[in-house]
C-alpha atoms as a PDB file:
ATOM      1  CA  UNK A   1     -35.146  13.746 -20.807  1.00  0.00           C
ATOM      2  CA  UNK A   2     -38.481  13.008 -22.387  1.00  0.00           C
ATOM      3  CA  UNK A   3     -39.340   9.476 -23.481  1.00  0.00           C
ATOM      4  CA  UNK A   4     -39.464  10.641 -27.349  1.00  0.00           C
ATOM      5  CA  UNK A   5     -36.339  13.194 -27.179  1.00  0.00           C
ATOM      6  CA  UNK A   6     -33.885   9.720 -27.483  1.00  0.00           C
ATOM      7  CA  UNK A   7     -36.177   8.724 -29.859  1.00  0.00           C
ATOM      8  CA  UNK A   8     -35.388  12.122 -31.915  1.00  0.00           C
ATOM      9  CA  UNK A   9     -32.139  11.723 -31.467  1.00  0.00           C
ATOM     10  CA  UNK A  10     -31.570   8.222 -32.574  1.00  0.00           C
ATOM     11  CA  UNK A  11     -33.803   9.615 -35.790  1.00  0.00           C
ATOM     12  CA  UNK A  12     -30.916  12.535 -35.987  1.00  0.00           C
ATOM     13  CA  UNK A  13     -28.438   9.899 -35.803  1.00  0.00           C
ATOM     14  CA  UNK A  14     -29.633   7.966 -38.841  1.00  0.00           C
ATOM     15  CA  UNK A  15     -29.945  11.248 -40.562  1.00  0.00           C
ATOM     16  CA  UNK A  16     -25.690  11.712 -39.690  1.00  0.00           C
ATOM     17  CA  UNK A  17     -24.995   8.644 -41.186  1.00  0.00           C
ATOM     18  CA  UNK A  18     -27.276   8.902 -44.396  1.00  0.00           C
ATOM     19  CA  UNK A  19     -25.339  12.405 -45.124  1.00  0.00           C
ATOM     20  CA  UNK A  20     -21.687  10.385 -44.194  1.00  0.00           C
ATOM     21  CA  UNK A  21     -22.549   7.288 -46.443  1.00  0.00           C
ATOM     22  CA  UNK A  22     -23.168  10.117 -49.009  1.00  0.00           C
ATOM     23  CA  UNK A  23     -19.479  11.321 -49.091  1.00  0.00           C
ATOM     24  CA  UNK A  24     -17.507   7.835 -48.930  1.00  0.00           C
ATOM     25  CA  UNK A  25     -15.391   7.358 -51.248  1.00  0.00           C
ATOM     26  CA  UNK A  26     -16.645   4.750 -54.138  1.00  0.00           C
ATOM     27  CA  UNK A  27     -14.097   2.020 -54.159  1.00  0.00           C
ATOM     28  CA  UNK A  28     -14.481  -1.749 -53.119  1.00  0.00           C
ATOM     29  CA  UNK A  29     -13.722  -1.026 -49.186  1.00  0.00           C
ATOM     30  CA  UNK A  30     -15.515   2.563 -49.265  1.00  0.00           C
ATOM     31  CA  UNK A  31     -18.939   0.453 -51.028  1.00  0.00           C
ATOM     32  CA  UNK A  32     -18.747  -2.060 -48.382  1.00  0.00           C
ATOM     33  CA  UNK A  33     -18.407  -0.227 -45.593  1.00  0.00           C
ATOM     34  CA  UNK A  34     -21.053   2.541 -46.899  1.00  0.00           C
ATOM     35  CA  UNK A  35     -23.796  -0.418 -46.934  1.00  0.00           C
ATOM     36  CA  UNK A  36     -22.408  -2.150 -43.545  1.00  0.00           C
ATOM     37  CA  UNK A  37     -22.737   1.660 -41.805  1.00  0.00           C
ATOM     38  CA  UNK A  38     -26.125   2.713 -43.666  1.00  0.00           C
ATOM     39  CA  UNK A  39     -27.430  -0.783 -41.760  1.00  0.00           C
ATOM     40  CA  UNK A  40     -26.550  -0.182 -38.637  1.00  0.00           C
ATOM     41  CA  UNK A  41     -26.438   3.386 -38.038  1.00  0.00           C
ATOM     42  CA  UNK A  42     -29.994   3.406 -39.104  1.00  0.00           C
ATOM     43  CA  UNK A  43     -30.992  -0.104 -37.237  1.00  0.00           C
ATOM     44  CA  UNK A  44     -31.120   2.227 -33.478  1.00  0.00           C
ATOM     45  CA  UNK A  45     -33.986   4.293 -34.348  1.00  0.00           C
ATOM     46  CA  UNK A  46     -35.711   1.346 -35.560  1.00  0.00           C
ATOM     47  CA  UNK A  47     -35.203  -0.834 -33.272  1.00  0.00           C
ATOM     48  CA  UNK A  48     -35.842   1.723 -30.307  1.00  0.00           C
ATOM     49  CA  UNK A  49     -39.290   1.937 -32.178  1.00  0.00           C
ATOM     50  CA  UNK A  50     -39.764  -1.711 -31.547  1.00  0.00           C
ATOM     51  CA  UNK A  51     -38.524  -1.443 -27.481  1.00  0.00           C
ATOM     52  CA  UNK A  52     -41.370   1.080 -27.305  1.00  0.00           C
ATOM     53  CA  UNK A  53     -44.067  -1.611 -27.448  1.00  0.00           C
ATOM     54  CA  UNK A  54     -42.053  -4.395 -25.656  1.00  0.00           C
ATOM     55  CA  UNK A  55     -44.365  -7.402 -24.284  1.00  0.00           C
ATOM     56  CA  UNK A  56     -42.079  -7.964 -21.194  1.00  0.00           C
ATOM     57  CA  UNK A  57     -39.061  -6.334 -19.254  1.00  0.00           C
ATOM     58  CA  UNK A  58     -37.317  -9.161 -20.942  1.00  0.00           C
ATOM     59  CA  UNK A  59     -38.513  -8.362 -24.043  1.00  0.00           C
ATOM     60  CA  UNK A  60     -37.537  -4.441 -23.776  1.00  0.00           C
ATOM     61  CA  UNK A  61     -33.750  -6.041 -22.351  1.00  0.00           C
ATOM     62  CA  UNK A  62     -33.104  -7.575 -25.737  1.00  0.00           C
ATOM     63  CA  UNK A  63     -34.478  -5.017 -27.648  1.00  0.00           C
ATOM     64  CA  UNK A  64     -32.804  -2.413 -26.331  1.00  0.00           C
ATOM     65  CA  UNK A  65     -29.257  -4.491 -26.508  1.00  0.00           C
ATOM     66  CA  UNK A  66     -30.015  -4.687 -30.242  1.00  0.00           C
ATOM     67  CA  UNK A  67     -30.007  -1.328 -29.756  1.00  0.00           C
ATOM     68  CA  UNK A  68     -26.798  -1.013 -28.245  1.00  0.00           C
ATOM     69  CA  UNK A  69     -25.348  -3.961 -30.725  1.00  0.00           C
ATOM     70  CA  UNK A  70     -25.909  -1.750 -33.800  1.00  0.00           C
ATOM     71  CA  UNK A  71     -24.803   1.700 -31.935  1.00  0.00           C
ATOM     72  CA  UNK A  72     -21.165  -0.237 -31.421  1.00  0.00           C
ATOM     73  CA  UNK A  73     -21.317  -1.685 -34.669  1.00  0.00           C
ATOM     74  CA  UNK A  74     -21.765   1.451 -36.102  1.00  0.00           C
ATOM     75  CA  UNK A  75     -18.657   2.932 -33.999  1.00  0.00           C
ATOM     76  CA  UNK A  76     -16.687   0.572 -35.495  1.00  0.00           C
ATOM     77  CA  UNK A  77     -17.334   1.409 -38.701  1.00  0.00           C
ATOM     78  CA  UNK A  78     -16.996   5.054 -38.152  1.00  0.00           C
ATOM     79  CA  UNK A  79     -13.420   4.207 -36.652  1.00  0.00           C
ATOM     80  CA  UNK A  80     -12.249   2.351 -40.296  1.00  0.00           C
ATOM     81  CA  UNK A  81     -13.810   5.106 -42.250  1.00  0.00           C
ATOM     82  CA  UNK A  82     -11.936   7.714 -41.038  1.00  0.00           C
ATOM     83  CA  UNK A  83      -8.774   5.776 -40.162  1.00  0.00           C
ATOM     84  CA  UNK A  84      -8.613   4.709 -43.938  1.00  0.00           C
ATOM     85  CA  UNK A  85      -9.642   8.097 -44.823  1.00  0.00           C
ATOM     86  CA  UNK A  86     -12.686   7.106 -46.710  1.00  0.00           C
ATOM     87  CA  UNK A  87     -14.737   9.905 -46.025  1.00  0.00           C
ATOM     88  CA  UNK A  88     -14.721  12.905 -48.491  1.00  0.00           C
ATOM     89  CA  UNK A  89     -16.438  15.196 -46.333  1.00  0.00           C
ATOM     90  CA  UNK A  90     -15.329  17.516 -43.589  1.00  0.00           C
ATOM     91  CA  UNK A  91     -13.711  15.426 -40.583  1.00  0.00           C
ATOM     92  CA  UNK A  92     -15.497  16.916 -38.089  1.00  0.00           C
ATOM     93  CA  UNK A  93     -18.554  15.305 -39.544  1.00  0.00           C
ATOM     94  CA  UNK A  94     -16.609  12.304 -38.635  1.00  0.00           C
ATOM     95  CA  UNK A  95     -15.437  13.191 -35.177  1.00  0.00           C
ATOM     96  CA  UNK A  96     -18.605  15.079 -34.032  1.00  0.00           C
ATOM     97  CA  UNK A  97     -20.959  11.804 -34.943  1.00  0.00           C
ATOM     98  CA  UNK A  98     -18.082   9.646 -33.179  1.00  0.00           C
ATOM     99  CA  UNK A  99     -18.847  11.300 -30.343  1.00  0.00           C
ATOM    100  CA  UNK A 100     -22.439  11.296 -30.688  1.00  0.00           C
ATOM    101  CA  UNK A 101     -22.310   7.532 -31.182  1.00  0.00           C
ATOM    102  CA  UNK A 102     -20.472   7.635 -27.858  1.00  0.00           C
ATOM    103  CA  UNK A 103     -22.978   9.386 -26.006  1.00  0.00           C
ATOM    104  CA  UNK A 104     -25.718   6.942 -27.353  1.00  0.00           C
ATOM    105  CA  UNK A 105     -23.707   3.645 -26.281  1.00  0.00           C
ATOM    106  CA  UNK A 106     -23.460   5.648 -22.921  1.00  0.00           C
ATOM    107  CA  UNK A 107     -27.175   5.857 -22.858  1.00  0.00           C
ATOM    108  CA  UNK A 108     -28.127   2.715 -23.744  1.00  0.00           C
ATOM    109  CA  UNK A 109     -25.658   0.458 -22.004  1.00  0.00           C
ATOM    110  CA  UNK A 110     -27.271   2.350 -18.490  1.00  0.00           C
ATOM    111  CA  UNK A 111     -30.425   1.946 -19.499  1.00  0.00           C
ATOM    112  CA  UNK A 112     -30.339  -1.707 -19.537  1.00  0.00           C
ATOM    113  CA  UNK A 113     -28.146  -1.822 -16.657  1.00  0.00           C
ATOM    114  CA  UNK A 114     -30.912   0.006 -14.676  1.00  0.00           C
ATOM    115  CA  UNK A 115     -33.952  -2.098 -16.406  1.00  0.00           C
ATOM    116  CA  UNK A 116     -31.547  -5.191 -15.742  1.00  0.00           C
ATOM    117  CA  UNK A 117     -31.527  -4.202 -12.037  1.00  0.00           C
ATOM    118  CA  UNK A 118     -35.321  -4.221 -11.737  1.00  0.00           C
ATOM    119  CA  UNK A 119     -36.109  -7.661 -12.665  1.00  0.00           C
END
């Protein structure tokens, strides 16, 4: 995988969760938890962003569990949207960026584990 195809894909990510946030049902839970998942399911691509330029392997460590942070955040919230049904869209919008979240925590958690094993 190319350096800037994660970076895509994080972008993609954001763009899942933009559309989801779209189709939550307005209520007081459904508000909250549309601002708490617009945060961090965009916060990844950012953050990867910063990682890019990181001044150490240190550095790049924490950025990247930031990263990682926000990607399980994120699952969380995914999890209580569709358990509460709070999502007005298709479910397999759900399920399909569930699993896509699940591929990313994958990612990420290795990565560190390999940039952790190089200091």
């Amino acid at each position: 995988m190319k350096k800037f195809d994660l970076h895509e894909r994080l972008i993609d990510f954001a763009v899942q969760i933009i559309s989801i946030t779209d189709n939550i049902k307005t209520s007081k839970a459904g508000n909250h938890l549309s601002g708490q998942i617009v945060s961090s399911g965009t916060a990844p691509s950012l953050n990867y962003s910063e990682a890019q330029s990181a001044e150490s392997r240190n550095d790049f460590i924490h950025k990247m569990s930031v990263v990682l942070k926000e990607l399980r955040e994120t699952h969380s919230n995914l999890k209580i949207i569709s358990r509460a049904k709070l999502y007005l869209g298709q479910e397999i919008d759900i399920v399909s960026t569930i699993r896509e979240n699940d591929e990313l925590i994958s990612i990420f958690v290795k990565s560190i584990e390999t940039s952790r094993s190089k200091k």
